[in-house]
C-alpha atoms as a PDB file:
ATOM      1  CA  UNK A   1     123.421 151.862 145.309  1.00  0.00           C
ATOM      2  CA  UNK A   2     120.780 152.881 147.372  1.00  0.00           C
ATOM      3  CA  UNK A   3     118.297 152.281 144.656  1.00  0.00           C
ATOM      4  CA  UNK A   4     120.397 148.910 145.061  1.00  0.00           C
ATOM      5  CA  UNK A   5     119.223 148.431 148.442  1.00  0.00           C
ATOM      6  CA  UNK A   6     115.174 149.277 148.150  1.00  0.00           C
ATOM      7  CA  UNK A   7     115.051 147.090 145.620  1.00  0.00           C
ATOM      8  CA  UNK A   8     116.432 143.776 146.789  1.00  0.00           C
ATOM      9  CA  UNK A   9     114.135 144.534 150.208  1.00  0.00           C
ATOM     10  CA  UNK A  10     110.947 144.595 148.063  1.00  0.00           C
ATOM     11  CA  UNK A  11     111.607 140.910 146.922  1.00  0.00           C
ATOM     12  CA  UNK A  12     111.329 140.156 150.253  1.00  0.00           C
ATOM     13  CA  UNK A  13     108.848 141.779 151.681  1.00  0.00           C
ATOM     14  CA  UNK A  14     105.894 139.539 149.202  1.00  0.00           C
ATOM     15  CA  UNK A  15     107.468 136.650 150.202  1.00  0.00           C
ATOM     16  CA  UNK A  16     107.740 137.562 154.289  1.00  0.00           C
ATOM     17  CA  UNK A  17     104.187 138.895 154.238  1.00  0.00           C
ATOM     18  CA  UNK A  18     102.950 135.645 152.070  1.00  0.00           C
ATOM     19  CA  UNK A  19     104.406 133.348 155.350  1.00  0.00           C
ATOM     20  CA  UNK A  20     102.931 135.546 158.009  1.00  0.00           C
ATOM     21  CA  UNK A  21      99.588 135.686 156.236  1.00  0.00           C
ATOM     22  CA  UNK A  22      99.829 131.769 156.019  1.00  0.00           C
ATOM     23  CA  UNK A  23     100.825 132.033 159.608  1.00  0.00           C
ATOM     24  CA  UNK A  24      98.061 134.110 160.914  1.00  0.00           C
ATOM     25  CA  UNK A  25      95.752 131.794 159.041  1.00  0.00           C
ATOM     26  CA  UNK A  26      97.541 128.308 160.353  1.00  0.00           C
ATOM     27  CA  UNK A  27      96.894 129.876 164.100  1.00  0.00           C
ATOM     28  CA  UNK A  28      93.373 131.214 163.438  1.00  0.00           C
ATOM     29  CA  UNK A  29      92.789 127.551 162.706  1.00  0.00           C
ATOM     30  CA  UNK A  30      94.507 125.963 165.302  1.00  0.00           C
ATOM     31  CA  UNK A  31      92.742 128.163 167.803  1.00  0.00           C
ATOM     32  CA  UNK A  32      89.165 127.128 166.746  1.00  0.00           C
ATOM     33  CA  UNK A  33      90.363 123.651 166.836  1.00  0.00           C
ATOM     34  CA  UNK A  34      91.672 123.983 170.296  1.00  0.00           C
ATOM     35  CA  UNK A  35      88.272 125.852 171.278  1.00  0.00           C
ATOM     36  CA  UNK A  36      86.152 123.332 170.233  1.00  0.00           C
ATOM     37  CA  UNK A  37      88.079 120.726 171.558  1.00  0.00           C
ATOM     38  CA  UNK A  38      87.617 122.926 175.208  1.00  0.00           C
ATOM     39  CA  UNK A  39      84.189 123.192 174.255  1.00  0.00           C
ATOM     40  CA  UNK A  40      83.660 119.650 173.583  1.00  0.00           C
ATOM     41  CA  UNK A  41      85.142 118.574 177.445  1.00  0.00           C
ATOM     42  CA  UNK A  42      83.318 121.196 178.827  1.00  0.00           C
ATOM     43  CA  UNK A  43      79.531 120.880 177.726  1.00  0.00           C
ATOM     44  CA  UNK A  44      79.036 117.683 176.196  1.00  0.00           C
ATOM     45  CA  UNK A  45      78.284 115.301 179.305  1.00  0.00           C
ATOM     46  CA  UNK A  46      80.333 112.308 180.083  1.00  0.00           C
ATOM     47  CA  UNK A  47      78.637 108.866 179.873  1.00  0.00           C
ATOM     48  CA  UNK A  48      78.535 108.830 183.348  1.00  0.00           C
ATOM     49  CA  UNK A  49      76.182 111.977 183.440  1.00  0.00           C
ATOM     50  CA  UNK A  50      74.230 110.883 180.465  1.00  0.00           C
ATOM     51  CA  UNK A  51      73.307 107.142 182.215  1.00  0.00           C
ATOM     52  CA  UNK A  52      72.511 109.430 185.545  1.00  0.00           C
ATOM     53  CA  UNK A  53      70.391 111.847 183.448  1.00  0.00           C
ATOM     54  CA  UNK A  54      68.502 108.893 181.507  1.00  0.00           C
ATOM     55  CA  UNK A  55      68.012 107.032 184.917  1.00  0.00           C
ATOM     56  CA  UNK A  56      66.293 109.945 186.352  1.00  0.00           C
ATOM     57  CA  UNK A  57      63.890 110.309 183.402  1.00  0.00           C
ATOM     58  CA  UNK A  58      63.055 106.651 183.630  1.00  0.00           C
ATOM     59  CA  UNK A  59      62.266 106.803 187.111  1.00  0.00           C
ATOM     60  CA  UNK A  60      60.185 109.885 186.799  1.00  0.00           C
ATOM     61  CA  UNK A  61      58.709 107.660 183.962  1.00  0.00           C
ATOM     62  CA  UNK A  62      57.925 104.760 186.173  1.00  0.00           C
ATOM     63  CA  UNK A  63      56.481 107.332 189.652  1.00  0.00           C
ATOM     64  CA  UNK A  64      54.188 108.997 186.590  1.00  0.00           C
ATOM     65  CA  UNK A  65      53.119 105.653 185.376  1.00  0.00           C
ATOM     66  CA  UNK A  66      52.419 104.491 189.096  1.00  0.00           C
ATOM     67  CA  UNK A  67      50.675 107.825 190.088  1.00  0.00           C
ATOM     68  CA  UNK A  68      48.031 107.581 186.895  1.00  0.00           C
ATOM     69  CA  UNK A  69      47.531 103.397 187.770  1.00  0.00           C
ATOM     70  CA  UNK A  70      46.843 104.852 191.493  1.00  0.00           C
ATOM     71  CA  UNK A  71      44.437 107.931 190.480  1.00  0.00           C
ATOM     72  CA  UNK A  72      42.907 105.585 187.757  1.00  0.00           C
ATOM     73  CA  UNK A  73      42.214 102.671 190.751  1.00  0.00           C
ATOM     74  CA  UNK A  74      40.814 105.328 193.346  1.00  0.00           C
ATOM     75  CA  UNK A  75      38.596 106.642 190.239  1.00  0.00           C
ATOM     76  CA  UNK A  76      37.332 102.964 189.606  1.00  0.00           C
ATOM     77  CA  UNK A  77      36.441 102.842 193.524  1.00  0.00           C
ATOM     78  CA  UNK A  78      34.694 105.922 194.227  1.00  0.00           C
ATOM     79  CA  UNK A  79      31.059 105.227 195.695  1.00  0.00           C
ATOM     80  CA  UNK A  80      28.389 106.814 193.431  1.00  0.00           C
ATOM     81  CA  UNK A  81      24.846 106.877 193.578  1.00  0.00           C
ATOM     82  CA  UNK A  82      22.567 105.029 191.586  1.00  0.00           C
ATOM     83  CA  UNK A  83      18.900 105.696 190.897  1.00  0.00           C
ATOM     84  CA  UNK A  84      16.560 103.224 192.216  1.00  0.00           C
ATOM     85  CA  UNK A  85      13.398 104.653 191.546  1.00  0.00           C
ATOM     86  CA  UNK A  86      10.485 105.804 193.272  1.00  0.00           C
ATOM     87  CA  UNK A  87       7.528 103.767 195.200  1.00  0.00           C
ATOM     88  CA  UNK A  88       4.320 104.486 196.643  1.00  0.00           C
ATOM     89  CA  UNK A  89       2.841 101.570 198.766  1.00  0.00           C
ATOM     90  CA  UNK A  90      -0.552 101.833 199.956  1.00  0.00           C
ATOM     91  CA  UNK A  91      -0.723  98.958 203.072  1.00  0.00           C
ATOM     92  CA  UNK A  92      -2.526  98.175 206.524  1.00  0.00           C
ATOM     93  CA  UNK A  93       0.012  97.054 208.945  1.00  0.00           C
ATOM     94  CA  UNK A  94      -1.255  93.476 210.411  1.00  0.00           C
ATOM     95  CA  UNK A  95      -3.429  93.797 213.649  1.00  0.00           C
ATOM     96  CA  UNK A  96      -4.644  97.509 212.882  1.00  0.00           C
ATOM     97  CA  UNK A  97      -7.213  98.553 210.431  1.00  0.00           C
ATOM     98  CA  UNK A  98      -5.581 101.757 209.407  1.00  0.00           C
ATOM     99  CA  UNK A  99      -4.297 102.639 206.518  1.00  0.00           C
ATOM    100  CA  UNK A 100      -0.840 104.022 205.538  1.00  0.00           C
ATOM    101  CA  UNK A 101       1.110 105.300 202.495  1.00  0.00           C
ATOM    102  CA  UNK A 102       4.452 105.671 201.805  1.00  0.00           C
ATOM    103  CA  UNK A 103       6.308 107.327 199.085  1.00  0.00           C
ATOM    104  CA  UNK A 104      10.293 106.409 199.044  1.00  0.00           C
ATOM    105  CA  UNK A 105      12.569 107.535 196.461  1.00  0.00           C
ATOM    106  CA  UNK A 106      16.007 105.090 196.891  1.00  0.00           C
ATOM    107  CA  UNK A 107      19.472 105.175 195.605  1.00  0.00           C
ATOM    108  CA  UNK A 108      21.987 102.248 195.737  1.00  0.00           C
ATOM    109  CA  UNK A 109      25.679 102.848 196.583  1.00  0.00           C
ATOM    110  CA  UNK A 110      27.999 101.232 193.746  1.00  0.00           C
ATOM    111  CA  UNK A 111      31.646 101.844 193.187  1.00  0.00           C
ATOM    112  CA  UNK A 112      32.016 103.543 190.071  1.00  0.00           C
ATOM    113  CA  UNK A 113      33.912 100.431 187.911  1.00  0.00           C
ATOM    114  CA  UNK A 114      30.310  98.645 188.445  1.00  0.00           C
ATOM    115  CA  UNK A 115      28.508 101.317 187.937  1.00  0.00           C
ATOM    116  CA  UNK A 116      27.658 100.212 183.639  1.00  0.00           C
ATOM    117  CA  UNK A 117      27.296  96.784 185.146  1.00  0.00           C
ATOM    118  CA  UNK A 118      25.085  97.950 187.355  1.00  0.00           C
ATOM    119  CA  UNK A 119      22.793 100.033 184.517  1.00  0.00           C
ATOM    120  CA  UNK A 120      22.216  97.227 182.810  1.00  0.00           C
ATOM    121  CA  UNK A 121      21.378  94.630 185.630  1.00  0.00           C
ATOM    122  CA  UNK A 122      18.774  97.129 186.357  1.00  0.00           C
ATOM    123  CA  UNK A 123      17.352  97.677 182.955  1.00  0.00           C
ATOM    124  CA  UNK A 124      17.115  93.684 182.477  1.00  0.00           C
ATOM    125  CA  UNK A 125      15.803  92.904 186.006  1.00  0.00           C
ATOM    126  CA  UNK A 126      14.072  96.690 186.977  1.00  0.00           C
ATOM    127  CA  UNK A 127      10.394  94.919 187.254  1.00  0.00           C
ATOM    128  CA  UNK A 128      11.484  91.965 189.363  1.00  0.00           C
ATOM    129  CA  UNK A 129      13.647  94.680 191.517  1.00  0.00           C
ATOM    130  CA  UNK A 130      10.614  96.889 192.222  1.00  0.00           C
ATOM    131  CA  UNK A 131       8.452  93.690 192.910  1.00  0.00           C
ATOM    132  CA  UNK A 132      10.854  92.779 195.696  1.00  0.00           C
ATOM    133  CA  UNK A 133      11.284  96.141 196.921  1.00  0.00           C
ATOM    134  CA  UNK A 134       7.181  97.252 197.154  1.00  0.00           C
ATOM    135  CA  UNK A 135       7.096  93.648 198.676  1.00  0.00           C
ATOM    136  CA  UNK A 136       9.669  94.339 201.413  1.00  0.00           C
ATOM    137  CA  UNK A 137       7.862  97.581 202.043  1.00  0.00           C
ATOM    138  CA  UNK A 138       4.440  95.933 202.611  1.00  0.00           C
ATOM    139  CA  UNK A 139       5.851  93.569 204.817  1.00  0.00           C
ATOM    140  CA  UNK A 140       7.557  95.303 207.452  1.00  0.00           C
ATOM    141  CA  UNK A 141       5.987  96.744 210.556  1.00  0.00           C
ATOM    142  CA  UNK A 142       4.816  99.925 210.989  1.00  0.00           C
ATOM    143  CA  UNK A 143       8.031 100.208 213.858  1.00  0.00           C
ATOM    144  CA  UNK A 144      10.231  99.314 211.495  1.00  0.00           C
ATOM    145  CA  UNK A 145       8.781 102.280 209.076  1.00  0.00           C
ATOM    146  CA  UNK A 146       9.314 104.888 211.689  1.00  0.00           C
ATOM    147  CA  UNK A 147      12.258 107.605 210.760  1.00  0.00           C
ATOM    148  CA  UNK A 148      14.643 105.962 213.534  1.00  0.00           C
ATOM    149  CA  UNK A 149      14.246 102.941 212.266  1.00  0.00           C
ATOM    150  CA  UNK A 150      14.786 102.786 208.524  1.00  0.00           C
ATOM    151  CA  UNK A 151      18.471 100.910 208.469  1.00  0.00           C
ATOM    152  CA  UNK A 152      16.759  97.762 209.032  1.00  0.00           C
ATOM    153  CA  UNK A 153      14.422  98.236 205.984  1.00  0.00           C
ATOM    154  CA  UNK A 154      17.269  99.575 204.030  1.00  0.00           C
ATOM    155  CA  UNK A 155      19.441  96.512 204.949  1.00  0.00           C
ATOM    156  CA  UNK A 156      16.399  94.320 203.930  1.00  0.00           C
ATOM    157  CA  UNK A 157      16.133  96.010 200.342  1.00  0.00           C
ATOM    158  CA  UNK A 158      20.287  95.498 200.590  1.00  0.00           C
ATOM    159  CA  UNK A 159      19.953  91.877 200.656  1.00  0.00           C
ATOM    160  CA  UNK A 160      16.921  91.772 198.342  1.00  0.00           C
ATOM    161  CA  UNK A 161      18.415  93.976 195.064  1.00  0.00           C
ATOM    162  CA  UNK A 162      21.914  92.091 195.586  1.00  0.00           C
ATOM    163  CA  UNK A 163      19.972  88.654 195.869  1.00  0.00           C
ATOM    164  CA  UNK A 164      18.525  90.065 192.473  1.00  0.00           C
ATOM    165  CA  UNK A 165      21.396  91.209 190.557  1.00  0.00           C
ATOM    166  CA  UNK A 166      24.210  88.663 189.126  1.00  0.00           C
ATOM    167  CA  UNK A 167      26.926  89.825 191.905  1.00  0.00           C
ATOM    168  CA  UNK A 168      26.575  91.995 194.910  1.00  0.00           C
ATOM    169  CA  UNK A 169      27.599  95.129 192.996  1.00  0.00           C
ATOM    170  CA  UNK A 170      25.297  97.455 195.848  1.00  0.00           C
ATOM    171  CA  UNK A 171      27.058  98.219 198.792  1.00  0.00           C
ATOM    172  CA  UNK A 172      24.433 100.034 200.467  1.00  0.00           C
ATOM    173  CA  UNK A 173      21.198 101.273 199.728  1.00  0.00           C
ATOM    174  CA  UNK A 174      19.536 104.514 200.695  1.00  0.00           C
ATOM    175  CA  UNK A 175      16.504 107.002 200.954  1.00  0.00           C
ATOM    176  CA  UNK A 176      16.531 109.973 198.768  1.00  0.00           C
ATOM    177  CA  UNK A 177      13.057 111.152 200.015  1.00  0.00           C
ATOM    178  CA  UNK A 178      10.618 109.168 202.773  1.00  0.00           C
ATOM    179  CA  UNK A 179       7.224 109.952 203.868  1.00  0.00           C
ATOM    180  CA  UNK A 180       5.155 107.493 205.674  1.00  0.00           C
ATOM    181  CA  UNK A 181       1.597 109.192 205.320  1.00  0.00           C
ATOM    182  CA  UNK A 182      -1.760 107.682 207.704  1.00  0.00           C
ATOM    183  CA  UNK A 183      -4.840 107.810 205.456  1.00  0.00           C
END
């Protein structure tokens, strides 16, 4: 009878360790599920936090965008300087019989978006340009050739090259090197 006993307990024990295996598996499962589901509420953002998070990249879009347009505007109005060339008049100033010479080397002032503009206004026009600057020089007064006194030539060459060129595209005009010499 005992042999009885063992025996109908084995028939059981396949079918009880079949269900608990099947258990153990159903709950494995079920656990993932449940941590994913966590997982999903916890670290996927809500709408609300995507539209804030998209907002914020278009707006740093937009200040980027606004900050290159500004840098590429203060690029196109930088001043630069523009070879002129270089003279050497030989005059006599009216009412004296001496002689002079002076040797100038100028550079205009152009903002930097004329500057090609500029390049080839000069190449096209460079004789009649130097014509109307060696004239200016020849015609001013020896007072107005002094060292303290050059902004009024310079303001006359100004008007001159701009009076020259299609548009005004000088904004000033300047002396690299001067020398007035008496022969």
């Amino acid at each position: 009878m005992a042999d009885d006993d063992q025996k109908t307990e084995e028939p059981e024990s396949p079918i009880a360790s079949g269900l608990g295996g099947r258990g153990m598996i159903i709950a494995f499962v079920s656990i993932v599920i449940l941590m994913e589901t966590a997982m999903f509420f916890f670290f996927i953002p809500s709408a609300d936090e995507v539209s804030a998070l998209a907002e914020e990249r278009l707006l740093d879009s937009i200040q980027q965008g606004e900050n290159a347009t500004k840098k590429q505007i203060n690029d196109e109005n930088l001043i630069k300087e523009f070879p002129l060339g270089k003279f050497g008049e030989t005059f006599s100033p009216q009412d004296t019989e001496l002689t002079f010479r002076v040797e100038i080397e100028l550079y205009g002032l152009v903002k930097e978006k004329f500057r090609e503009q500029l390049s080839l206004e000069h190449e096209g026009k460079q004789g009649r340009l130097r014509h109307a600057i060696r004239t200016k020089i020849r015609n001013s007064d020896l007072e107005e050739l002094s060292k303290n006194n050059l902004g009024l030539l310079e303001r006359r060459i100004l008007t001159e090259c701009n009076h020259l060129l299609a548009d005004d595209l000088l904004i000033g005009v300047g002396f690299k090197s001067y020398q007035l010499i008496e022969q």
